[in-house]
Structure formats: structure tokens, C-alpha cells
PDB file of N, CA and C in Angstrom:
ATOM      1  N   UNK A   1      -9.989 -46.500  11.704  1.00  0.00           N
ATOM      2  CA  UNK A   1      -9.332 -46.575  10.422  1.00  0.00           C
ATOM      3  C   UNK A   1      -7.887 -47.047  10.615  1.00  0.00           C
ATOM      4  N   UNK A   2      -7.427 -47.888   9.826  1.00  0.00           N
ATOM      5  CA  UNK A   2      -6.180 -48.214   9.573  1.00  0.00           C
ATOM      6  C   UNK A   2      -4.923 -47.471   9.336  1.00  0.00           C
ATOM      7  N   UNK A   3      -3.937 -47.635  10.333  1.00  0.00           N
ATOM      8  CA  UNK A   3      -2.795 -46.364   9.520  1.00  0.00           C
ATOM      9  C   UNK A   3      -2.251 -47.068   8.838  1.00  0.00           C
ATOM     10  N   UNK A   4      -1.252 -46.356   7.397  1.00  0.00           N
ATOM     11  CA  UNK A   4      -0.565 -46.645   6.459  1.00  0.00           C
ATOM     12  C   UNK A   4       0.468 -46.591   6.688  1.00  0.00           C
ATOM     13  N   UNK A   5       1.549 -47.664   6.115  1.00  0.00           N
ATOM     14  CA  UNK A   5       2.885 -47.371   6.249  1.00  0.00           C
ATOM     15  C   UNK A   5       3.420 -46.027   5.348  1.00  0.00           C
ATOM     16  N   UNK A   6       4.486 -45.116   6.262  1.00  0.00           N
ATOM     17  CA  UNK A   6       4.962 -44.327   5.222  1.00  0.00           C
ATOM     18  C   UNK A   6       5.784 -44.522   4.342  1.00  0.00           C
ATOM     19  N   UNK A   7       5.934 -45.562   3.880  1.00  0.00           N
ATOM     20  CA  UNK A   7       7.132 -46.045   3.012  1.00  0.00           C
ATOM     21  C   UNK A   7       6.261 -46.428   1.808  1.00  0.00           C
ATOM     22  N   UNK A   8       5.338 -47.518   1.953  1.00  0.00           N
ATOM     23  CA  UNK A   8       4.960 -48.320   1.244  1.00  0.00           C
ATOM     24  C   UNK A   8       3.414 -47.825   0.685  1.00  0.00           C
ATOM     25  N   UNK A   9       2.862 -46.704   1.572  1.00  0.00           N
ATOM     26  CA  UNK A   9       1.267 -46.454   1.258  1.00  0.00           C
ATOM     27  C   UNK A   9       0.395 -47.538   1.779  1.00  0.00           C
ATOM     28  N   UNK A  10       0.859 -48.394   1.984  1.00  0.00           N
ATOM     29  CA  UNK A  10      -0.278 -49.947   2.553  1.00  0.00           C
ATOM     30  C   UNK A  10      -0.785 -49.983   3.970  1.00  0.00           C
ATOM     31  N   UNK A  11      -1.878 -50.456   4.017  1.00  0.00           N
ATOM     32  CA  UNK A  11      -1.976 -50.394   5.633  1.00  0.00           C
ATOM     33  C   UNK A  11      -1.054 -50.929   6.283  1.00  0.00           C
ATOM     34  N   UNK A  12      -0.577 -50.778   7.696  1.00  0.00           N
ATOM     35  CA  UNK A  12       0.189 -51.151   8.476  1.00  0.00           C
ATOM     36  C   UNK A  12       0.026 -52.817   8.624  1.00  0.00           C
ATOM     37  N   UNK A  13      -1.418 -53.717   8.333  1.00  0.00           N
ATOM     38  CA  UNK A  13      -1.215 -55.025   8.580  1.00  0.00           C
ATOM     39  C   UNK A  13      -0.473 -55.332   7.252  1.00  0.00           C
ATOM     40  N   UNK A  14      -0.911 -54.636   6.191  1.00  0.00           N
ATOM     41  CA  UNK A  14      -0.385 -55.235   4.902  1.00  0.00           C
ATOM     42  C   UNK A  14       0.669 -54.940   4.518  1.00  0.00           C
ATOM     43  N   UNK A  15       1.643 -54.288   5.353  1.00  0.00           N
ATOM     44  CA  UNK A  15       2.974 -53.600   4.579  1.00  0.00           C
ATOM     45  C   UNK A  15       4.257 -54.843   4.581  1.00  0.00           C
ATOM     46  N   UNK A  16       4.808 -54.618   3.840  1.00  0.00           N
ATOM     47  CA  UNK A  16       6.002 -55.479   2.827  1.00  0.00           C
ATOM     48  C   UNK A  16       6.931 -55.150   3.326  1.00  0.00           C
ATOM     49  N   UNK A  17       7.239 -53.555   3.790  1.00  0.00           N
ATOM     50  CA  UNK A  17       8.195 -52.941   3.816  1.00  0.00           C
ATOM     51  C   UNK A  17       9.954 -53.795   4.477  1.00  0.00           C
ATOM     52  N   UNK A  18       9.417 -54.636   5.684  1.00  0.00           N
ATOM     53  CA  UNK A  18      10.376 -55.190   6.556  1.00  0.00           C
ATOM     54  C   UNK A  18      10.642 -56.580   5.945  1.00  0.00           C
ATOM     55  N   UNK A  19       9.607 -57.576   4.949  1.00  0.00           N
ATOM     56  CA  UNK A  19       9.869 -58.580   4.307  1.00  0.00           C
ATOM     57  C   UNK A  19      11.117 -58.367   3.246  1.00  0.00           C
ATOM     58  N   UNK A  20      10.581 -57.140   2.584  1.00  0.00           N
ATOM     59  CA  UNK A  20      11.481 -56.787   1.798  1.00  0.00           C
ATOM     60  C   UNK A  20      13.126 -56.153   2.093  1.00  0.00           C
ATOM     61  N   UNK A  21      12.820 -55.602   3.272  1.00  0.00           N
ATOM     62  CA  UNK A  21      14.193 -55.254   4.070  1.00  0.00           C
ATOM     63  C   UNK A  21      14.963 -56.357   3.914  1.00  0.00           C
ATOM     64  N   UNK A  22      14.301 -57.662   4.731  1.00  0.00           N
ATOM     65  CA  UNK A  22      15.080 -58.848   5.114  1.00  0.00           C
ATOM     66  C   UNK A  22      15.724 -59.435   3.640  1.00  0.00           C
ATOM     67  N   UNK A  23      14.946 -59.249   2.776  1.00  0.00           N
ATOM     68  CA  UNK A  23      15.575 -60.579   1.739  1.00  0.00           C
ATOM     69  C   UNK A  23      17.060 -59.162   0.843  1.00  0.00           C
ATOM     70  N   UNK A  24      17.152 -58.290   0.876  1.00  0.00           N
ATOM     71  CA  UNK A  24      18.300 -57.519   0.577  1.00  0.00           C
ATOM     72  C   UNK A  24      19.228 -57.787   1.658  1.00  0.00           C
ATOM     73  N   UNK A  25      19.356 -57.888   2.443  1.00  0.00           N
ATOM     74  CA  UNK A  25      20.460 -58.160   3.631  1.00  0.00           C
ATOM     75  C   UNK A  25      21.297 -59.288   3.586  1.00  0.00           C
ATOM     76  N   UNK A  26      22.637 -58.876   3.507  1.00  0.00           N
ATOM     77  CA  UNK A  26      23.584 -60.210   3.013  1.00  0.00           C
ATOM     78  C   UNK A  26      23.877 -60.351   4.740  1.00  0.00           C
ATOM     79  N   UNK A  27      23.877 -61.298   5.327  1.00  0.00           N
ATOM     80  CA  UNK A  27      23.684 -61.572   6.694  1.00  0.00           C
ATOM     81  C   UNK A  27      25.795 -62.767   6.708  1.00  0.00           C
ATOM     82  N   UNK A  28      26.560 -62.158   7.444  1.00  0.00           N
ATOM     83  CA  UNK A  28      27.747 -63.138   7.765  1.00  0.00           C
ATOM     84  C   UNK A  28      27.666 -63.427   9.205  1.00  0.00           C
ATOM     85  N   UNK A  29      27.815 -64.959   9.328  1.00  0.00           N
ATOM     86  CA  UNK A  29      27.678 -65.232  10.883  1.00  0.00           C
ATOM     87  C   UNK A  29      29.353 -65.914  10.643  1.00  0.00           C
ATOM     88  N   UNK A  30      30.240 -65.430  11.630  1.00  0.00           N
ATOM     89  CA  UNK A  30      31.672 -66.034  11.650  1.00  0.00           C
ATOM     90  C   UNK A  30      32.214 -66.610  13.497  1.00  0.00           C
ATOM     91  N   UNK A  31      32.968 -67.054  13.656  1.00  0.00           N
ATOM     92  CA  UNK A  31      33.406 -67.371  14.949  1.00  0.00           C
ATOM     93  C   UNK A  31      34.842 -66.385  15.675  1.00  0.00           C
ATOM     94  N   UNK A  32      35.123 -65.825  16.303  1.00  0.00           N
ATOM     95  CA  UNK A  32      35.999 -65.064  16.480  1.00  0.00           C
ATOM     96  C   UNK A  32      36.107 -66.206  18.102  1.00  0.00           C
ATOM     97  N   UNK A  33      37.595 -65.916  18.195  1.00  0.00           N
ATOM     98  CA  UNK A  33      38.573 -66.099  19.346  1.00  0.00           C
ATOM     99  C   UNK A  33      38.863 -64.882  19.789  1.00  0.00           C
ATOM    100  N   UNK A  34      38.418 -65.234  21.684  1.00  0.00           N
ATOM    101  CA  UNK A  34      39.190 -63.993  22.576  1.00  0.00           C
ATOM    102  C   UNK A  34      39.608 -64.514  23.237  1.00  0.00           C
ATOM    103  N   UNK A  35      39.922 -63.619  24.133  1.00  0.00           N
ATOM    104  CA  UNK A  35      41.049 -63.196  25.294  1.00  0.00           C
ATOM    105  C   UNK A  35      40.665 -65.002  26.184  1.00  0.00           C
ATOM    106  N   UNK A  36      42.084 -65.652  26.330  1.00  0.00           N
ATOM    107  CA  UNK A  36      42.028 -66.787  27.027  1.00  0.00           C
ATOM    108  C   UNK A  36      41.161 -67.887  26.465  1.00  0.00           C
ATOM    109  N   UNK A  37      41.160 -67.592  25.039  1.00  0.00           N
ATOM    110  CA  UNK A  37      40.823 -68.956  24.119  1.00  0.00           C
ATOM    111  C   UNK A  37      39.117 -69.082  23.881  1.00  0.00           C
ATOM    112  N   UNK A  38      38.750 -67.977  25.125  1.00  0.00           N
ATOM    113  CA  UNK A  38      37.064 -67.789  24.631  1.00  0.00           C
ATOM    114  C   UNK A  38      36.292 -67.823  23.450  1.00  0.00           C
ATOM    115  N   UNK A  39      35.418 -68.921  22.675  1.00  0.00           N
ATOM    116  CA  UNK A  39      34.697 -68.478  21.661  1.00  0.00           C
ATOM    117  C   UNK A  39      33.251 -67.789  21.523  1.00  0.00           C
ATOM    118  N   UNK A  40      33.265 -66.800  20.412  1.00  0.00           N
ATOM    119  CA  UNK A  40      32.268 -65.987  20.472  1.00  0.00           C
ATOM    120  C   UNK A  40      31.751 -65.823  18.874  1.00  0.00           C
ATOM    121  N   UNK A  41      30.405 -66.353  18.385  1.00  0.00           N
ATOM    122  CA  UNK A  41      29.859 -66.413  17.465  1.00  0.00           C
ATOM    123  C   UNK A  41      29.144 -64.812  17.261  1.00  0.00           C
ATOM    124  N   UNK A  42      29.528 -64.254  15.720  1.00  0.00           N
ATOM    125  CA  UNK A  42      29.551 -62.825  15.815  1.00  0.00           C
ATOM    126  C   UNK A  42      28.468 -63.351  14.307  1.00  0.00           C
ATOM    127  N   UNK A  43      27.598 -62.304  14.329  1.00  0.00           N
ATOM    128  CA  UNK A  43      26.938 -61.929  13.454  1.00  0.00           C
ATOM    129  C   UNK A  43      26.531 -60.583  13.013  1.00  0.00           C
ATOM    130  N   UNK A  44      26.993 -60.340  11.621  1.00  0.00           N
ATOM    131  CA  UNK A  44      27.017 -58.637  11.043  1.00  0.00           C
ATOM    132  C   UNK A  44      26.447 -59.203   9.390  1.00  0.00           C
ATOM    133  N   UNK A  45      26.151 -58.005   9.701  1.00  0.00           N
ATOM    134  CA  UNK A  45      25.147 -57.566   8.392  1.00  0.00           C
ATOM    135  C   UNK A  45      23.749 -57.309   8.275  1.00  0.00           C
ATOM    136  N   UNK A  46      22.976 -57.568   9.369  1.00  0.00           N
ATOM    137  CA  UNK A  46      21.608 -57.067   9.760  1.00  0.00           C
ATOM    138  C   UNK A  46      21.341 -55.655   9.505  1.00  0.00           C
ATOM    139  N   UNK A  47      20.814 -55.280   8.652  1.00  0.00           N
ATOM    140  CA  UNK A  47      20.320 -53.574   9.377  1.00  0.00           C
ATOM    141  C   UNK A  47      19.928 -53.444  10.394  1.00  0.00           C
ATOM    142  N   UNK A  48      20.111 -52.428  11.342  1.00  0.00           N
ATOM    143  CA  UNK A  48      19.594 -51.981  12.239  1.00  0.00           C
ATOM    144  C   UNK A  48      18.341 -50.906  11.993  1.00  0.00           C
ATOM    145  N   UNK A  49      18.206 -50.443  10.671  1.00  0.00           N
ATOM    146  CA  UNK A  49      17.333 -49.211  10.644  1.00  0.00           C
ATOM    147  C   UNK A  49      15.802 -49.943  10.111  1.00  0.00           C
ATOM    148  N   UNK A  50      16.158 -51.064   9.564  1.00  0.00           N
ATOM    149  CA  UNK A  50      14.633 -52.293   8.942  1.00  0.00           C
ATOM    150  C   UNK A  50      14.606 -52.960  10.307  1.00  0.00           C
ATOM    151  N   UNK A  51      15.560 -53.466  11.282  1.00  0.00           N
ATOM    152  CA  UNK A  51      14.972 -54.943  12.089  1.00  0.00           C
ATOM    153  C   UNK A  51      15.916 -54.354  13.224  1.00  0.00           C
ATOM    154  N   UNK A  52      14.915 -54.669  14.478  1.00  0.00           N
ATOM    155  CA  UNK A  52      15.293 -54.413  15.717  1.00  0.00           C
ATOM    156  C   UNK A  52      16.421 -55.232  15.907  1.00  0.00           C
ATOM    157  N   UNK A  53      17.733 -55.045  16.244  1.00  0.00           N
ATOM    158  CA  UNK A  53      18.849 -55.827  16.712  1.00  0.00           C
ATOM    159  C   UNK A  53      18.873 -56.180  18.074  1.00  0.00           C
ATOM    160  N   UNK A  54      18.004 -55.607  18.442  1.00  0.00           N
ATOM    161  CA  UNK A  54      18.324 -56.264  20.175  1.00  0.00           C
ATOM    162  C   UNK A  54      17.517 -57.024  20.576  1.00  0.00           C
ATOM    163  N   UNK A  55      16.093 -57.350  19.324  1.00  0.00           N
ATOM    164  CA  UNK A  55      14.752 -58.216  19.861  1.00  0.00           C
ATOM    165  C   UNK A  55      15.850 -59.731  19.436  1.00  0.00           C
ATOM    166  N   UNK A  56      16.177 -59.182  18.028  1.00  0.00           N
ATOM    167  CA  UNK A  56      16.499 -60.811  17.318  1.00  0.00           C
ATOM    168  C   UNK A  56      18.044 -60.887  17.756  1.00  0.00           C
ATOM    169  N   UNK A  57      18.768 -60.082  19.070  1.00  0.00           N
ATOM    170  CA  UNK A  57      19.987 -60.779  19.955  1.00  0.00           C
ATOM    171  C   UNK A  57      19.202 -61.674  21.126  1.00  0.00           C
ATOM    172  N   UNK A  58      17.706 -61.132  21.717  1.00  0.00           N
ATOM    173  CA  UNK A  58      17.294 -61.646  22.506  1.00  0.00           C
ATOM    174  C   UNK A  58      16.512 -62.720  21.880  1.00  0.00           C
ATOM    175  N   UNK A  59      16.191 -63.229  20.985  1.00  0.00           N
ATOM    176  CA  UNK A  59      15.525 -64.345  20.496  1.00  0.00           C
ATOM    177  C   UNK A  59      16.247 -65.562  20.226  1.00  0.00           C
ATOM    178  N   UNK A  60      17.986 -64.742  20.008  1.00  0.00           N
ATOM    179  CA  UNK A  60      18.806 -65.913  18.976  1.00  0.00           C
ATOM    180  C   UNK A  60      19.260 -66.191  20.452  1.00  0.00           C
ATOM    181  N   UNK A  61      19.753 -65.732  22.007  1.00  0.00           N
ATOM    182  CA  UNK A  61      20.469 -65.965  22.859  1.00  0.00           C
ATOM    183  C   UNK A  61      19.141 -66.963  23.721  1.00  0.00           C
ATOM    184  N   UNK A  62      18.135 -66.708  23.813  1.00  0.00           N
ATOM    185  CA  UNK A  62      17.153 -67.553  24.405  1.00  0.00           C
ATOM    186  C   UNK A  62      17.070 -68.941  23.396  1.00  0.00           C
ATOM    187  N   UNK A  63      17.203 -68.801  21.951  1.00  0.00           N
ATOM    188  CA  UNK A  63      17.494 -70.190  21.222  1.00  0.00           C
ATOM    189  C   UNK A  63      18.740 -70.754  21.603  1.00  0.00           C
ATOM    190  N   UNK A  64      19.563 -70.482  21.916  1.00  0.00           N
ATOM    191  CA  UNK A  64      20.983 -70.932  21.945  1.00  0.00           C
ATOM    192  C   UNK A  64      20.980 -71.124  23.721  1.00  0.00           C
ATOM    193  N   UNK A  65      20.691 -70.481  24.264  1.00  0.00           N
ATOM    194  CA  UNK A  65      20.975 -70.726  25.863  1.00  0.00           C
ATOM    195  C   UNK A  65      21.681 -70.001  25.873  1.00  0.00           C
ATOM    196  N   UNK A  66      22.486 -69.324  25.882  1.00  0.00           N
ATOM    197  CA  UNK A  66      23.729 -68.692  25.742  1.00  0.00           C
ATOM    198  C   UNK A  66      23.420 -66.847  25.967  1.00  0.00           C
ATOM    199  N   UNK A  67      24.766 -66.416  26.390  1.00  0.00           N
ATOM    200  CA  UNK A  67      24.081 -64.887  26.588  1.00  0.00           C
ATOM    201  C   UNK A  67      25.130 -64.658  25.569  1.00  0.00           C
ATOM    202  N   UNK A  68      25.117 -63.118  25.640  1.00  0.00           N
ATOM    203  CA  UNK A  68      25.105 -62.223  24.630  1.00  0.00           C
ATOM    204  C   UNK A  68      24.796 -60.833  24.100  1.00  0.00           C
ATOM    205  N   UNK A  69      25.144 -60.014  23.105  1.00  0.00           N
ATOM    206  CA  UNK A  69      24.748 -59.081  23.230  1.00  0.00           C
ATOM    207  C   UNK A  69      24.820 -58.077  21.549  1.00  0.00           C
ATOM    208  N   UNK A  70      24.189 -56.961  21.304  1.00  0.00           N
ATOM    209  CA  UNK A  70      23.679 -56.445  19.950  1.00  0.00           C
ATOM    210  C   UNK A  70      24.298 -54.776  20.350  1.00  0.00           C
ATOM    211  N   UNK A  71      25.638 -54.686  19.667  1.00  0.00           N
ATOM    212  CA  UNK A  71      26.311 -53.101  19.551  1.00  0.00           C
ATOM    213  C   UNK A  71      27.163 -53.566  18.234  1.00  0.00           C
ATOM    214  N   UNK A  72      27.132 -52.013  17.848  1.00  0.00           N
ATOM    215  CA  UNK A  72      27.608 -51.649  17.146  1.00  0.00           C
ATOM    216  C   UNK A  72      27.368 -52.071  15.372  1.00  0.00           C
ATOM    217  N   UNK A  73      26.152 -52.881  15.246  1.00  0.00           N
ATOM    218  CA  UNK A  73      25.444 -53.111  14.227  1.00  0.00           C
ATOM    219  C   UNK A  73      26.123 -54.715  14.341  1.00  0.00           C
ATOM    220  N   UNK A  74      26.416 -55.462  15.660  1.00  0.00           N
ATOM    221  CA  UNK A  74      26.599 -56.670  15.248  1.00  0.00           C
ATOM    222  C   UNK A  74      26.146 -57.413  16.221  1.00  0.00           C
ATOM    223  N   UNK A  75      25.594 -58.893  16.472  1.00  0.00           N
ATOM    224  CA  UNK A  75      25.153 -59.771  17.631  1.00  0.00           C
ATOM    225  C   UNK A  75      26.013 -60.556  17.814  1.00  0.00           C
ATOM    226  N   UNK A  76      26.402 -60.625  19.091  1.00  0.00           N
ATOM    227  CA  UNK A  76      27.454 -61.409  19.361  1.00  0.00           C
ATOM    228  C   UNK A  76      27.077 -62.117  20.671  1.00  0.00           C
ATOM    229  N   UNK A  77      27.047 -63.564  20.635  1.00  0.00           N
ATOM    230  CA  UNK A  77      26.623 -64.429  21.267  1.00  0.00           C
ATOM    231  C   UNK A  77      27.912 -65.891  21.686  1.00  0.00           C
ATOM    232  N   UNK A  78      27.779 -65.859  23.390  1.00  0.00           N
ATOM    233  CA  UNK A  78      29.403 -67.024  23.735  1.00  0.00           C
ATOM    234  C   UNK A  78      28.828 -67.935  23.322  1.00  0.00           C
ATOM    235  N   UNK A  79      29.988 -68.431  22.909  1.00  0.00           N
ATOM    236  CA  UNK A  79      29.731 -69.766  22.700  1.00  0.00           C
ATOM    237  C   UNK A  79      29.802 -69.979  20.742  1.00  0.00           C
ATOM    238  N   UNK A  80      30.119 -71.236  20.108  1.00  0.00           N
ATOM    239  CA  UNK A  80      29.893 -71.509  19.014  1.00  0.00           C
ATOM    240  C   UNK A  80      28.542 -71.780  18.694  1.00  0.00           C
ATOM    241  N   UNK A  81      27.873 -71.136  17.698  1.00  0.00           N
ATOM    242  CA  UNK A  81      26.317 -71.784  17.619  1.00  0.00           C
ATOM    243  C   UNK A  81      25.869 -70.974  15.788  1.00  0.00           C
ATOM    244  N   UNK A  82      27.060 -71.032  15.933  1.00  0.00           N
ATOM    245  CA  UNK A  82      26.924 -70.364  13.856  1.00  0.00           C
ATOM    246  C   UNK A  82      25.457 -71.371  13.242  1.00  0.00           C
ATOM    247  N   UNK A  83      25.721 -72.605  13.349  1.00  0.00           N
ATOM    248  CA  UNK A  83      24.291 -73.545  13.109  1.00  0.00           C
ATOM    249  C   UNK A  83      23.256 -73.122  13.635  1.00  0.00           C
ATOM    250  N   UNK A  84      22.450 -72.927  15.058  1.00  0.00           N
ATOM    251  CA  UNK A  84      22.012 -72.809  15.725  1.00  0.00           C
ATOM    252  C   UNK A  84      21.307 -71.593  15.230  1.00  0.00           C
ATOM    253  N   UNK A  85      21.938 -70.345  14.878  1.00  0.00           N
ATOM    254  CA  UNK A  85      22.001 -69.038  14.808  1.00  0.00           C
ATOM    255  C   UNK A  85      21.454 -68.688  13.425  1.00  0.00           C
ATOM    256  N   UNK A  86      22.063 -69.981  12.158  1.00  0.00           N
ATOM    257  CA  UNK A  86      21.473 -69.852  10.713  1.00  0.00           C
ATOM    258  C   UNK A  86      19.914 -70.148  10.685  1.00  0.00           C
ATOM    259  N   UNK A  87      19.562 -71.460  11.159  1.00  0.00           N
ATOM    260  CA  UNK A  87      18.253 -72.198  11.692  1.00  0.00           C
ATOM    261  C   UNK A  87      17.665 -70.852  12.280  1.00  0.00           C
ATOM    262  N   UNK A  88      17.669 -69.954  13.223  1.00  0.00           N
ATOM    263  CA  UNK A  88      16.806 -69.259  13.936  1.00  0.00           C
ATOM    264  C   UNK A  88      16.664 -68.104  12.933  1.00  0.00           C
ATOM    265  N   UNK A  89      17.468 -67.812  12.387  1.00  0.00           N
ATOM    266  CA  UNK A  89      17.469 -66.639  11.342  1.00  0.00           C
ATOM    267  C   UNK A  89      16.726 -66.721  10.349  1.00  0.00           C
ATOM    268  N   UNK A  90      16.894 -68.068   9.584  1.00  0.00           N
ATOM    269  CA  UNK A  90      15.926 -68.729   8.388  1.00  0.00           C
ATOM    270  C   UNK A  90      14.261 -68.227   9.258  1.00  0.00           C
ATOM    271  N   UNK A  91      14.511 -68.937  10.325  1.00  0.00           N
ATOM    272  CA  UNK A  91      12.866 -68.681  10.933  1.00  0.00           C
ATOM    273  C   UNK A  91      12.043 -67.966  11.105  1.00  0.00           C
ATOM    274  N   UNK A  92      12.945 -66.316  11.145  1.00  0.00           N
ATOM    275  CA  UNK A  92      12.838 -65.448  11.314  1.00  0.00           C
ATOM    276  C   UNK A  92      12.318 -64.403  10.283  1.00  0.00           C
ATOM    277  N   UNK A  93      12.532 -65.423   8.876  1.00  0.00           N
ATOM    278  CA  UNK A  93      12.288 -64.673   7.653  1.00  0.00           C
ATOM    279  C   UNK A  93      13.353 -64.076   6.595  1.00  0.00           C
ATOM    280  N   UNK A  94      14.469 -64.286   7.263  1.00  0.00           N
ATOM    281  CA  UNK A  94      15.615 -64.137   6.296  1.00  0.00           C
ATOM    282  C   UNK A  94      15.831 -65.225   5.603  1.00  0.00           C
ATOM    283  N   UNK A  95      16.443 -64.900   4.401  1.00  0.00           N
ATOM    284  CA  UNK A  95      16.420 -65.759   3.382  1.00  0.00           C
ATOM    285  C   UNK A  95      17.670 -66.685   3.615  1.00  0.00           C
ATOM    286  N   UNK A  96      17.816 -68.447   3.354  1.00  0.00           N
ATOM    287  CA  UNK A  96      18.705 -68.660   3.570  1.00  0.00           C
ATOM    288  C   UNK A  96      20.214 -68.892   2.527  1.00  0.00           C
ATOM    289  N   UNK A  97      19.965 -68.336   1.443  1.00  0.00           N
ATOM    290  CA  UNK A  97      20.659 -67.837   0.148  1.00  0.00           C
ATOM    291  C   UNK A  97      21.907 -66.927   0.698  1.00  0.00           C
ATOM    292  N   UNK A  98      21.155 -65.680   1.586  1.00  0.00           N
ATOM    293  CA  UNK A  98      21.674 -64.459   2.279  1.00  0.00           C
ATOM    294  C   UNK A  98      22.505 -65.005   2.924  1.00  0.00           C
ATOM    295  N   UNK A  99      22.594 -65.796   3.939  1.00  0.00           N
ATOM    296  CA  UNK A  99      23.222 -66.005   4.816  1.00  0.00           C
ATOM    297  C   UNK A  99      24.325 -67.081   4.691  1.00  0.00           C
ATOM    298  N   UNK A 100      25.792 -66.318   5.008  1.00  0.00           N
ATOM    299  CA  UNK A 100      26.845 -67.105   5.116  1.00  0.00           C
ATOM    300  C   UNK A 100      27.366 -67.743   6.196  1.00  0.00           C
ATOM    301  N   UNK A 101      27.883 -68.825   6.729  1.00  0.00           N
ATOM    302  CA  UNK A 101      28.757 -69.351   7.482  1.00  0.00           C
ATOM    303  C   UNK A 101      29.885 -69.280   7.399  1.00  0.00           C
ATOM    304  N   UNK A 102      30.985 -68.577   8.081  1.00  0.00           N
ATOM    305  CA  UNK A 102      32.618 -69.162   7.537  1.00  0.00           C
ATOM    306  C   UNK A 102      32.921 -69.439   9.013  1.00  0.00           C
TER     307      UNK A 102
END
């Protein structure tokens, strides 16, 4: 027998629950400058309690080449790749309405 989500009552293949997570999430991807002129493409606004942050730091850093890393409710990946990072996100099922660039 099928288990049900506890959120939603639906079986576990049929549940909504995390589709629906994603399209509420206002997602900001921005560029921050560090120490010795380093750039580092930061992304906040993901929940952490709907969507694993450390699968989709390891999905967006294997798209990008680039390493990186998912604390403190934000992904932060060297290098500029704000483009790179919108494209993988869209793919991912987030809406691209949600998601800002500055």
C-alpha cells in the first residue's frame, strides 16, 4: 500500500506538497564582493524546510563548475553565474516570475 503525504492526504507519488512550496518562494540571486576582489554569486530565499538546500547547492555547483556551498538558508557559489544559476533553477521547477537578478 501506498503511504500518504501528511500534509496533503495524497499518496506520496501524487503529492503537490513541494510543487506548491516552490511556486510561493520569492527566490533573490545577487553578486557580492570579498576579501581581495573575490566574486561570489549568493542566492537566498529558498526554504530550507520544503527543498533540500544542499542537494540544489550540489546540482547548481556541478552546473556551473564552480564550488560552493549551502549555510545559513543561503547558496553561495565562486564565481559570477547569477545566469547560469536562474536557467538551473527554472529547471528545477521554480517559477521564473519568482526569481530575481540584481
Amino acid at each position: 500500500m501506498n503511504e500518504t503525504c501528511p500534509i496533503c492526504g495524497l499518496p506520496k507519488d501524487l503529492c503537490v506538497c513541494e510543487a506548491i512550496g516552490r511556486e510561493q518562494q520569492i527566490i533573490r540571486i545577487y553578486l557580492e564582493k570579498r576579501k581581495w576582489g573575490r566574486e561570489v554569486t549568493v542566492i537566498e530565499g529558498i526554504d530550507e524546510k520544503s527543498c533540500d538546500l544542499k542537494s540544489i547547492a550540489g546540482k547548481l555547483k556541478a552546473a556551473c563548475a564552480c564550488g560552493g556551498t549551502a549555510k545559513n538558508g543561503k547558496i553561495e557559489l565562486q564565481g559570477d553565474h547569477r545566469q547560469k544559476a536562474k536557467e538551473m533553477l527554472i529547471n528545477m521547477g521554480f517559477p521564473a516570475e519568482n526569481i530575481s537578478i540584481e
